[in-house]
C-alpha atoms as a PDB file:
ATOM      1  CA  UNK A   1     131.813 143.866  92.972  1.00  0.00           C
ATOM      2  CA  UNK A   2     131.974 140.263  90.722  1.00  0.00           C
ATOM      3  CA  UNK A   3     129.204 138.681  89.790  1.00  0.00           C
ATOM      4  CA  UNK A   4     129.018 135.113  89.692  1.00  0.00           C
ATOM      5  CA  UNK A   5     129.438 133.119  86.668  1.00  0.00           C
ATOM      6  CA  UNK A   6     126.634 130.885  86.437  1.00  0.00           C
ATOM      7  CA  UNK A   7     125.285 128.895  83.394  1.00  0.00           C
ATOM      8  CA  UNK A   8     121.983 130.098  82.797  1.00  0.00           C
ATOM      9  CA  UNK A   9     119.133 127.258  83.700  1.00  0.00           C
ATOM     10  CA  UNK A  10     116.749 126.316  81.129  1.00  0.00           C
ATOM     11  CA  UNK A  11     113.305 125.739  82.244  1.00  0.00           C
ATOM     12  CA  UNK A  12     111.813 122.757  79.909  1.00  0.00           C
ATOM     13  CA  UNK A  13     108.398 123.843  78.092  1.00  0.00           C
ATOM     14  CA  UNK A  14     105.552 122.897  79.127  1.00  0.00           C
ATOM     15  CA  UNK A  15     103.096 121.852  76.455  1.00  0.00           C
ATOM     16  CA  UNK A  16      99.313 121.373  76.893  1.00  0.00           C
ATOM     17  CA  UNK A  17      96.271 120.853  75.026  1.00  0.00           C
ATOM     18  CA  UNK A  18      93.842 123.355  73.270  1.00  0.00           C
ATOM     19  CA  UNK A  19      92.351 125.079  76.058  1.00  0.00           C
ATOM     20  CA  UNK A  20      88.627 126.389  75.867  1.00  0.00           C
ATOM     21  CA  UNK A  21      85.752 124.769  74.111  1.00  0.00           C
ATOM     22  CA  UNK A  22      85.567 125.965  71.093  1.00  0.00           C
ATOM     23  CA  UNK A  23      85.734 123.806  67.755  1.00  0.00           C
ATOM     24  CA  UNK A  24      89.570 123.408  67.729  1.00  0.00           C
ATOM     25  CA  UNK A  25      89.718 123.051  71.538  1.00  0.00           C
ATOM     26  CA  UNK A  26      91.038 119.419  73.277  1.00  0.00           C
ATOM     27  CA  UNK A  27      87.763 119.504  74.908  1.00  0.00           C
ATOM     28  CA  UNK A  28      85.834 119.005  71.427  1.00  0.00           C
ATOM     29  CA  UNK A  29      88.531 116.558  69.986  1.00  0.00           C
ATOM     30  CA  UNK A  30      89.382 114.060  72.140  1.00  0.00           C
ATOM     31  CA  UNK A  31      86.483 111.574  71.308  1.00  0.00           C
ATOM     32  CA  UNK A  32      89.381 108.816  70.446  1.00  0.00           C
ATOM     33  CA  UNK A  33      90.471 109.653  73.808  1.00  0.00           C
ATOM     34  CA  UNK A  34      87.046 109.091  75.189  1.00  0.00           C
ATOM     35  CA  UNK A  35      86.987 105.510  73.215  1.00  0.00           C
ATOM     36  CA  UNK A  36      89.826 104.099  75.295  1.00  0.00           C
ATOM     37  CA  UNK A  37      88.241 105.308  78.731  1.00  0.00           C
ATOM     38  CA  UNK A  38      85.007 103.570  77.775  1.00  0.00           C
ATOM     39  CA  UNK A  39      87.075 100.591  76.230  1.00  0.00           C
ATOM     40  CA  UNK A  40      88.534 100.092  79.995  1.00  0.00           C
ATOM     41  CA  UNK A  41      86.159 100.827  81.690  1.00  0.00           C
ATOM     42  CA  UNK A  42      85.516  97.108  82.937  1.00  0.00           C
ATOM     43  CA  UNK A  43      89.178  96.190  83.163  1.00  0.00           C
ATOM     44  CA  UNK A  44      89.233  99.240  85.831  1.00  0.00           C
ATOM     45  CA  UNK A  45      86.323  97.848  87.799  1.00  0.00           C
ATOM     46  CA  UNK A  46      87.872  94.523  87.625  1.00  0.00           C
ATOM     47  CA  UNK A  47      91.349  95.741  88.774  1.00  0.00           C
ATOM     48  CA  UNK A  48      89.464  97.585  91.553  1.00  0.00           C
ATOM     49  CA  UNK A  49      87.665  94.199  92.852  1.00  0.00           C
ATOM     50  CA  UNK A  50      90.170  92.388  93.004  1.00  0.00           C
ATOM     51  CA  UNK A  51      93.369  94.325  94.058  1.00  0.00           C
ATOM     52  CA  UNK A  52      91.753  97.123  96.387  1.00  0.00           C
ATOM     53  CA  UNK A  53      90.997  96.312 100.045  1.00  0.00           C
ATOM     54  CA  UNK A  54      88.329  98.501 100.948  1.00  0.00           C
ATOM     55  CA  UNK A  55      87.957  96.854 104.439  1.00  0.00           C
ATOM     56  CA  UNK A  56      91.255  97.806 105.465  1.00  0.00           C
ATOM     57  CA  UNK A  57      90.424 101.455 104.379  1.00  0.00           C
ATOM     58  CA  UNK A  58      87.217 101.680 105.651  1.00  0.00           C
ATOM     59  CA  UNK A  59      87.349  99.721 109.010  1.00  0.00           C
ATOM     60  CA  UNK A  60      89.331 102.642 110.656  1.00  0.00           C
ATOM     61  CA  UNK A  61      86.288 104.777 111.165  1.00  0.00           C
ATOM     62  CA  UNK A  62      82.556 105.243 110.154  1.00  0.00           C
ATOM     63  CA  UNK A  63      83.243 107.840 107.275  1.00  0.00           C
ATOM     64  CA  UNK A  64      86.119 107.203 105.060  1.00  0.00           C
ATOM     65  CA  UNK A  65      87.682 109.853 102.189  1.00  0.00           C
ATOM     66  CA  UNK A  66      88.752 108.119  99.208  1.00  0.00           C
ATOM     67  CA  UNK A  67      91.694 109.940  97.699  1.00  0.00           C
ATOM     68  CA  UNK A  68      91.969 109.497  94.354  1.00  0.00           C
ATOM     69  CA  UNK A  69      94.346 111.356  91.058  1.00  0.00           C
ATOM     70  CA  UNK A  70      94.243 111.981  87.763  1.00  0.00           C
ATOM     71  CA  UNK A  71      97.468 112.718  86.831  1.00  0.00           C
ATOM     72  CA  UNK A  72      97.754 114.504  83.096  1.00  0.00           C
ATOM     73  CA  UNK A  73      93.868 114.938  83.179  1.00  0.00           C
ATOM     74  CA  UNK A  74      94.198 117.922  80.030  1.00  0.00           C
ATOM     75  CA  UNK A  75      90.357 120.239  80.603  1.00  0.00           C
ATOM     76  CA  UNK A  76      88.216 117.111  79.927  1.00  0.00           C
ATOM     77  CA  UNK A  77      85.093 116.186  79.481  1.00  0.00           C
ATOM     78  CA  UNK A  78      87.282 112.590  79.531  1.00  0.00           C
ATOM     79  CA  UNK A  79      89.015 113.158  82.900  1.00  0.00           C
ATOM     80  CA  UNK A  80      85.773 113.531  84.494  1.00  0.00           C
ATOM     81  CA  UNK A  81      84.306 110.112  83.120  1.00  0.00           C
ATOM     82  CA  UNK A  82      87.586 108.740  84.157  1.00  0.00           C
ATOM     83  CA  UNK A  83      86.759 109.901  87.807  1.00  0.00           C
ATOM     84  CA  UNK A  84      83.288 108.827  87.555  1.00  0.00           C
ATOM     85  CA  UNK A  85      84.158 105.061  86.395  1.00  0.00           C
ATOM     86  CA  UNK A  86      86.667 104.820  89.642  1.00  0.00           C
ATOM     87  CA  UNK A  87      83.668 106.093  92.131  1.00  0.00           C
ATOM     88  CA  UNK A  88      81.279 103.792  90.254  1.00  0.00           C
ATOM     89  CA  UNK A  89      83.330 100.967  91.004  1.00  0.00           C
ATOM     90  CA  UNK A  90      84.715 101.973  94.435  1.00  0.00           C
ATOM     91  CA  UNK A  91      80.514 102.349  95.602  1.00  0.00           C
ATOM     92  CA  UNK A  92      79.922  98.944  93.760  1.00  0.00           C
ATOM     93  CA  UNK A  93      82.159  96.903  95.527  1.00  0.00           C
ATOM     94  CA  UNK A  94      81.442  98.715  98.984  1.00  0.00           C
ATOM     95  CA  UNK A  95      78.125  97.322  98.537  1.00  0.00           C
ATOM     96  CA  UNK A  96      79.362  93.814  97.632  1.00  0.00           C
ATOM     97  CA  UNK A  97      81.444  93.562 100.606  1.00  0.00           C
ATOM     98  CA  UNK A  98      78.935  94.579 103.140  1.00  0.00           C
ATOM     99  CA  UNK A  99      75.750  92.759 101.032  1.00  0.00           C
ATOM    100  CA  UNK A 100      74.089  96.369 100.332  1.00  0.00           C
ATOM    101  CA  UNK A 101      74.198  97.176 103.824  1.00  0.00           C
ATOM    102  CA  UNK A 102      77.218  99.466 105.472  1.00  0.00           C
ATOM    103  CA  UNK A 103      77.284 101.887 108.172  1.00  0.00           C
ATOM    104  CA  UNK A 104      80.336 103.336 106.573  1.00  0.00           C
ATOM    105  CA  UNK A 105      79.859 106.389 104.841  1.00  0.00           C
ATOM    106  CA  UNK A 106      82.436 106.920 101.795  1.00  0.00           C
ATOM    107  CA  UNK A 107      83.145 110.483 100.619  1.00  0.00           C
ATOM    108  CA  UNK A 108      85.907 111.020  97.553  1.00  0.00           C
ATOM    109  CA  UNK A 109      88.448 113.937  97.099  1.00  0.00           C
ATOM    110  CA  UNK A 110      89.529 114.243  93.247  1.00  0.00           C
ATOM    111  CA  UNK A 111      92.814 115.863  92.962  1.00  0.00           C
ATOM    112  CA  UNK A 112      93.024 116.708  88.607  1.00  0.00           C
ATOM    113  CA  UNK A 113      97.014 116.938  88.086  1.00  0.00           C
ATOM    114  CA  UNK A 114      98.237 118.675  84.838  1.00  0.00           C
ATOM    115  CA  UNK A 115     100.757 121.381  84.023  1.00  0.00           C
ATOM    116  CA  UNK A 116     100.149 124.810  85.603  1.00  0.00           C
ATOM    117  CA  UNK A 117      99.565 125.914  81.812  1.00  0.00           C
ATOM    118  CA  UNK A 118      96.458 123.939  81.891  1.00  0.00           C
ATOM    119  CA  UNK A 119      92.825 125.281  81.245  1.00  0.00           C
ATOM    120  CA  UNK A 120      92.294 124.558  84.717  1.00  0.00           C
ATOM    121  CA  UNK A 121      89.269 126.915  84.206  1.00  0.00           C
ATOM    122  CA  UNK A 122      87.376 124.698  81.291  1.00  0.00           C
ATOM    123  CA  UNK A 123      87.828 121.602  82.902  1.00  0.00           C
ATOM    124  CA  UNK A 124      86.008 123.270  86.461  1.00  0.00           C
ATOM    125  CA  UNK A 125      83.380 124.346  84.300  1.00  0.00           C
ATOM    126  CA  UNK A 126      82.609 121.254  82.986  1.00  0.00           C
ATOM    127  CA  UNK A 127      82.071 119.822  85.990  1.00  0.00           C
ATOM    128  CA  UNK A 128      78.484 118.907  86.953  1.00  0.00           C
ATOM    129  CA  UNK A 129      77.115 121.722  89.830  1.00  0.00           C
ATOM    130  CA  UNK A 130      75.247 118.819  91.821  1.00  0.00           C
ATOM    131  CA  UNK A 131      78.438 117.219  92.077  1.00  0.00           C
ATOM    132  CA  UNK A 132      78.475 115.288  95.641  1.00  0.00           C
ATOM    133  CA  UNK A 133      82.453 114.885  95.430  1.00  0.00           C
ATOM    134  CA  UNK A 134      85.712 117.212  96.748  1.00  0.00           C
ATOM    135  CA  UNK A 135      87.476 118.914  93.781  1.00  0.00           C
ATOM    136  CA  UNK A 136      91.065 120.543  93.494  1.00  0.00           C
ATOM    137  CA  UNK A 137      93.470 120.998  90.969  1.00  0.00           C
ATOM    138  CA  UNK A 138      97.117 120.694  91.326  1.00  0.00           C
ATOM    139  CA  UNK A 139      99.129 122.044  89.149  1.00  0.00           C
ATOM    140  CA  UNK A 140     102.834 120.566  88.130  1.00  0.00           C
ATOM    141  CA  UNK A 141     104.963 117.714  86.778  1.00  0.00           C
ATOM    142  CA  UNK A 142     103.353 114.213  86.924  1.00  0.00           C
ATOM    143  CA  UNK A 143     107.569 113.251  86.551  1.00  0.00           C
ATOM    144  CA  UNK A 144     107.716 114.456  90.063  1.00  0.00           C
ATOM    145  CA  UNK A 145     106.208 114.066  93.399  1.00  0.00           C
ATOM    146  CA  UNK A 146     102.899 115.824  93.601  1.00  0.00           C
ATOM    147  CA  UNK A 147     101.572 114.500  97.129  1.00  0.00           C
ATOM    148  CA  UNK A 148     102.168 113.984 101.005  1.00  0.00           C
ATOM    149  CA  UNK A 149     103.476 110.509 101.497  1.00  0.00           C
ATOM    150  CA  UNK A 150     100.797 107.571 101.622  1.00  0.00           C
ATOM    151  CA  UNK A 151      98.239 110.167 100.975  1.00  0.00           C
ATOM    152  CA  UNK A 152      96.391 109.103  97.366  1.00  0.00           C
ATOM    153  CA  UNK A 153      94.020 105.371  97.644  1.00  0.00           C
ATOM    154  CA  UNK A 154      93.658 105.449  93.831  1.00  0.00           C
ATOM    155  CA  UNK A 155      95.694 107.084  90.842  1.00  0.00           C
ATOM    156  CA  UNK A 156      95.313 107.178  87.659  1.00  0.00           C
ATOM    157  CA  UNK A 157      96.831 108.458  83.989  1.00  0.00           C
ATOM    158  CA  UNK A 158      94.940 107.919  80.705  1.00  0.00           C
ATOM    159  CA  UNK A 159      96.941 108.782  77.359  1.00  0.00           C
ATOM    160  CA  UNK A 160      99.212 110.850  78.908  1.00  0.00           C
ATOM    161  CA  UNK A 161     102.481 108.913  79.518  1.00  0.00           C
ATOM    162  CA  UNK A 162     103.507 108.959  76.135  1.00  0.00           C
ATOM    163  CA  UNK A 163     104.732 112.403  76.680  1.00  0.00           C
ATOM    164  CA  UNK A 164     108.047 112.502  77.664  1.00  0.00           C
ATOM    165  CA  UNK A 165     109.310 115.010  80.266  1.00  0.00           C
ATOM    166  CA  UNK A 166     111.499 116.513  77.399  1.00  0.00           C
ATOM    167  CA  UNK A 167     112.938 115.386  73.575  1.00  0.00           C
ATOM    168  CA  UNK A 168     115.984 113.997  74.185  1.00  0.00           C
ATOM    169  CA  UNK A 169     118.865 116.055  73.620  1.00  0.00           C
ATOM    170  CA  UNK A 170     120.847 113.739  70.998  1.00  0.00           C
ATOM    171  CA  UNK A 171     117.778 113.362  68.331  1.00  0.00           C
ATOM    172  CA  UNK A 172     118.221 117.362  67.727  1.00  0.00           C
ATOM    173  CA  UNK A 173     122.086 117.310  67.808  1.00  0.00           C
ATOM    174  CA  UNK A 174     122.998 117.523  64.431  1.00  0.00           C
ATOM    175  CA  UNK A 175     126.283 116.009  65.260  1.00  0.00           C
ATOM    176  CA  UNK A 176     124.787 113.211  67.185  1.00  0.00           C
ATOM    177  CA  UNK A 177     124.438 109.934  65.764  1.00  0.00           C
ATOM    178  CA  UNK A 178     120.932 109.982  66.980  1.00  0.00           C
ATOM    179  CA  UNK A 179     119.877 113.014  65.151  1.00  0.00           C
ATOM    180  CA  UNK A 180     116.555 112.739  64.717  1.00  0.00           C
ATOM    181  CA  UNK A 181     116.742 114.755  61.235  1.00  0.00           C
ATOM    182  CA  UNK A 182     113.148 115.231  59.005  1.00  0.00           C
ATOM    183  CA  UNK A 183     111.359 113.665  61.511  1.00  0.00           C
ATOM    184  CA  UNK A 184     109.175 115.080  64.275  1.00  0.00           C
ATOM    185  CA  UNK A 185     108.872 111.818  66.373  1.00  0.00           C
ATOM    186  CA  UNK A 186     110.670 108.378  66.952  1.00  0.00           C
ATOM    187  CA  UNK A 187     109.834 106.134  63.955  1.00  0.00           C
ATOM    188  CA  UNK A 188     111.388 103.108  65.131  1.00  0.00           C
ATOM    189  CA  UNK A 189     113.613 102.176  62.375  1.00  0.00           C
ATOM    190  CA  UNK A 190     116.830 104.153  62.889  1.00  0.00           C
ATOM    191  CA  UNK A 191     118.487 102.295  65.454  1.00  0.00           C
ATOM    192  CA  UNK A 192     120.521 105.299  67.571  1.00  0.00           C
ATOM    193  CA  UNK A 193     117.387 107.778  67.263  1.00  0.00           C
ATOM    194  CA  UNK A 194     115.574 104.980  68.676  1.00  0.00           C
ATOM    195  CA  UNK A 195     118.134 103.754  71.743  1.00  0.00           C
ATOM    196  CA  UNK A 196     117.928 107.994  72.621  1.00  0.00           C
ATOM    197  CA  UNK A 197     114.152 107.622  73.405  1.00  0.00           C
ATOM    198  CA  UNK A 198     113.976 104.791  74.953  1.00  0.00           C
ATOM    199  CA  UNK A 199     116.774 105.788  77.550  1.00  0.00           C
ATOM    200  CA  UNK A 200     114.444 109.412  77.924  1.00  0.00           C
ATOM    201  CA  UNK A 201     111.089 106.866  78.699  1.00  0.00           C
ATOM    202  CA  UNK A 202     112.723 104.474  80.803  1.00  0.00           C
ATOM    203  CA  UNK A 203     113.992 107.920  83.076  1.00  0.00           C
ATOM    204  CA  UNK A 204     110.715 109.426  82.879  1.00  0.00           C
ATOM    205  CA  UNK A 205     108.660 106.287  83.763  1.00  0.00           C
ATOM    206  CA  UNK A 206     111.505 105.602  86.985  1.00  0.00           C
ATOM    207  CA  UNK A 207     110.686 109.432  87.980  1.00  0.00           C
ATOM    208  CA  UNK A 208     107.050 108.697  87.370  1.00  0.00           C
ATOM    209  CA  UNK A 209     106.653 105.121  89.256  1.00  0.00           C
ATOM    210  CA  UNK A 210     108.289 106.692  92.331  1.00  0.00           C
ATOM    211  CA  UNK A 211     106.466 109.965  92.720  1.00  0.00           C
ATOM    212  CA  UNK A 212     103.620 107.541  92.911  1.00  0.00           C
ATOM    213  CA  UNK A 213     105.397 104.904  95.050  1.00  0.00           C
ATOM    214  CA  UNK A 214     105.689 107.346  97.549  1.00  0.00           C
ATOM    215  CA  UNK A 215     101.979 109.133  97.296  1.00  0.00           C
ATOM    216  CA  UNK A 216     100.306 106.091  97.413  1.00  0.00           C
ATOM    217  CA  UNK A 217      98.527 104.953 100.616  1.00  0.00           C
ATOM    218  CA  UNK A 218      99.979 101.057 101.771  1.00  0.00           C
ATOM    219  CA  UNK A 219      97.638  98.663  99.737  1.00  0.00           C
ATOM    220  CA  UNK A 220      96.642 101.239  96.912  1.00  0.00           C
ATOM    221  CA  UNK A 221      96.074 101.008  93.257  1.00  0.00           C
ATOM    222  CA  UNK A 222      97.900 102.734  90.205  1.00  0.00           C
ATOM    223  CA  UNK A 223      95.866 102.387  86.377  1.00  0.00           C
ATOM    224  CA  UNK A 224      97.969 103.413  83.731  1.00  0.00           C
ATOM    225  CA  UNK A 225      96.811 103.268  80.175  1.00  0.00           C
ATOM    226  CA  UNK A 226      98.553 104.427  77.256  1.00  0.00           C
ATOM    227  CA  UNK A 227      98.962 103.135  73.969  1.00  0.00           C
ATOM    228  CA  UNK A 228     101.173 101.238  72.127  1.00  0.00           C
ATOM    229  CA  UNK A 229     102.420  98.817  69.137  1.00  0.00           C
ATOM    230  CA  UNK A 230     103.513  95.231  69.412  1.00  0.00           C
ATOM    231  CA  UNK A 231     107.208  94.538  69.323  1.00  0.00           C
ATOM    232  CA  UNK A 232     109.150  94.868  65.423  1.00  0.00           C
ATOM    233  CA  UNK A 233     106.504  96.654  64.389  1.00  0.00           C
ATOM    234  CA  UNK A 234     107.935 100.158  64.014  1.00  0.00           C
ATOM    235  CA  UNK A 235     105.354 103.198  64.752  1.00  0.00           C
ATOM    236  CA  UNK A 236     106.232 104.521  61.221  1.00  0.00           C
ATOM    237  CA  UNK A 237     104.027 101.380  59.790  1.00  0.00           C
ATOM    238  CA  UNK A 238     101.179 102.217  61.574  1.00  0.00           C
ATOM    239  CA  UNK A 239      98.339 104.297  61.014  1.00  0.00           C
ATOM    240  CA  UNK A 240      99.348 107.221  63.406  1.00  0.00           C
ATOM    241  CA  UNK A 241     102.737 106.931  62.476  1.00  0.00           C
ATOM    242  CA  UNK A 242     101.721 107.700  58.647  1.00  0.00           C
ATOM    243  CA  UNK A 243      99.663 110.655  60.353  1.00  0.00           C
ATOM    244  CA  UNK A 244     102.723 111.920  61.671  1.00  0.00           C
ATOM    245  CA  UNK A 245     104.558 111.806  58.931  1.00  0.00           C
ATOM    246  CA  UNK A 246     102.404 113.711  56.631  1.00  0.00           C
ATOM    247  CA  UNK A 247     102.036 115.957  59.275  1.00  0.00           C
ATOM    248  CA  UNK A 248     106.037 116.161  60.071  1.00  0.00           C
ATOM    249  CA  UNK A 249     106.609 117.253  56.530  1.00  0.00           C
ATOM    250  CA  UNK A 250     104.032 119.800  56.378  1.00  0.00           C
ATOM    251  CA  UNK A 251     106.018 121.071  59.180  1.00  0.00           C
ATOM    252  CA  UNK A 252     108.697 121.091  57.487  1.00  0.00           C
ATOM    253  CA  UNK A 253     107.606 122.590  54.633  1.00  0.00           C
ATOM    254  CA  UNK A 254     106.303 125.321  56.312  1.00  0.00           C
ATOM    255  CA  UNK A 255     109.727 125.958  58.004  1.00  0.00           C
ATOM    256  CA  UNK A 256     111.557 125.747  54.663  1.00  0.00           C
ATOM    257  CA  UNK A 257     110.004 128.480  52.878  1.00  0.00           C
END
C-alpha cells in the first residue's frame, strides 16, 4: 500500500490576549484601549444618524432584531462599552425618528467574534446579569466570513486590525531582501521590509472588507478604528515604536544568551 505524498499544512497561530482578570490579564490593561472607545464614541453616534436607515429596518414589522458584531472583541470590559455605545445610539435615533413615540419594539443580538483561543469565559462573566440584550460568541478568523449573507445591521472592530492574519514570510527569510533582521515589527524605514507588510495588510484588509461585504444586511454600517501615523513619519519615531524597540531587544537579548 503507498501512501500519498503530501506537504504537510501549517496551521497559522493564533495569538490572543491575557485571558482572566488577574493583574497581568488584557482585561486589567487595556485602559488605552478604553480611551479610544470613549474618544469615538460621538463620531459612532454621528456615523449612526446619518448613514443608518432605521425606517427601512424597522418598517417590515412591529419588533425588529438589530444584529450587530464585534469582530476581534479580546474578554473586555471594552468590547462591552463598545456594544453599549452602538445600542445607545441605535435607541436614540429610534426615538428621533418617531418624536419619542414608536410602536416598534427593537431587540439587539450581539455576536462577540475573536479567535477560538479566546477567554470566551471572562468576557461572559463580565457581562452585566440584568442584561436585556441576546449574547453569543463566535469563535474564528475576522479574515474570513463569519456570517449568513445580509445577516449583521451593524459591525464593528476596535484596535484589532492592526494584526495581520500572519508575519509575512519574506521579513523572516534570512535570504530575503526583506528580512526583517533585529526587529520584531515593521519600522518603516527599510524600504523592502516595509513593501512585504504592506502587500500582507492590503490582503488581509481585501479578505476582511469582503467577509463583511457579504454579512452585511443591504443599507448597513461597518466602524473600523485602528490606529495609525501620518504619512513619512516612520512608526520607529514614534512613541510606541521606541516601546517596541526597547522591548524587541530585550527579546533579543533574552534569546541570545
Amino acid at each position: 500500500m503507498e501512501m500519498a505524498n503530501e506537504e504537510p499544512k501549517t496551521v497559522p497561530q493564533q495569538i490572543t490576549m491575557k485571558g482572566g482578570d488577574g493583574p497581568l490579564s488584557y482585561a486589567k490593561n487595556s485602559s488605552l484601549q478604553k480611551g479610544v472607545v470613549d474618544a469615538t464614541k460621538g463620531m459612532i453616534i454621528h456615523a449612526i444618524a446619518n448613514n443608518l436607515d432605521m425606517d427601512k429596518f424597522c418598517s417590515q414589522s412591529s419588533s425588529q432584531t438589530f444584529r450587530i458584531a464585534d469582530f476581534g472583541c479580546s474578554i473586555g470590559p471594552n468590547t462591552i462599552f463598545s456594544m453599549q455605545n452602538i445600542i445607545q445610539a441605535l435607541e436614540q435615533k429610534h426615538l428621533e425618528n418617531n418624536h419619542g413615540n414608536s410602536s416598534t419594539i427593537l431587540e439587539f443580538q450581539l455576536f462577540f467574534n475573536d479567535h477560538s483561543t479566546n477567554d470566551f469565559n471572562t468576557l461572559f462573566k463580565s457581562i452585566p446579569p440584568s442584561w436585556p440584550y441576546f449574547v453569543a460568541g463566535v469563535p474564528g478568523s475576522f479574515y474570513r466570513r463569519l456570517f449568513p449573507k445580509s445577516s449583521i445591521h451593524i459591525g464593528h472592530s476596535s484596535n484589532a486590525l492592526q494584526w495581520l492574519s500572519k508575519v509575512p514570510q519574506e521579513v523572516v527569510d534570512c535570504k530575503s531582501p526583506a528580512y526583517n533582521d533585529g526587529s520584531i515589527y515593521c519600522r518603516g524605514i527599510e524600504k523592502e521590509v516595509t513593501k512585504a507588510y504592506i502587500a500582507q495588510f492590503e490582503k488581509d484588509m481585501e479578505s476582511f472588507l469582503n467577509g463583511r461585504g457579504e454579512e452585511l444586511v443591504n443599507g448597513g454600517l461597518m466602524v473600523i478604528l485602528m490606529g495609525g501615523v501620518p504619512n513619512g513619519i516612520p512608526l520607529s519615531h514614534t512613541a510606541i515604536g521606541k516601546f517596541y524597540d526597547l522591548f524587541g531587544s530585550c527579546l533579543l537579548d533574552l534569546t541570545n544568551k
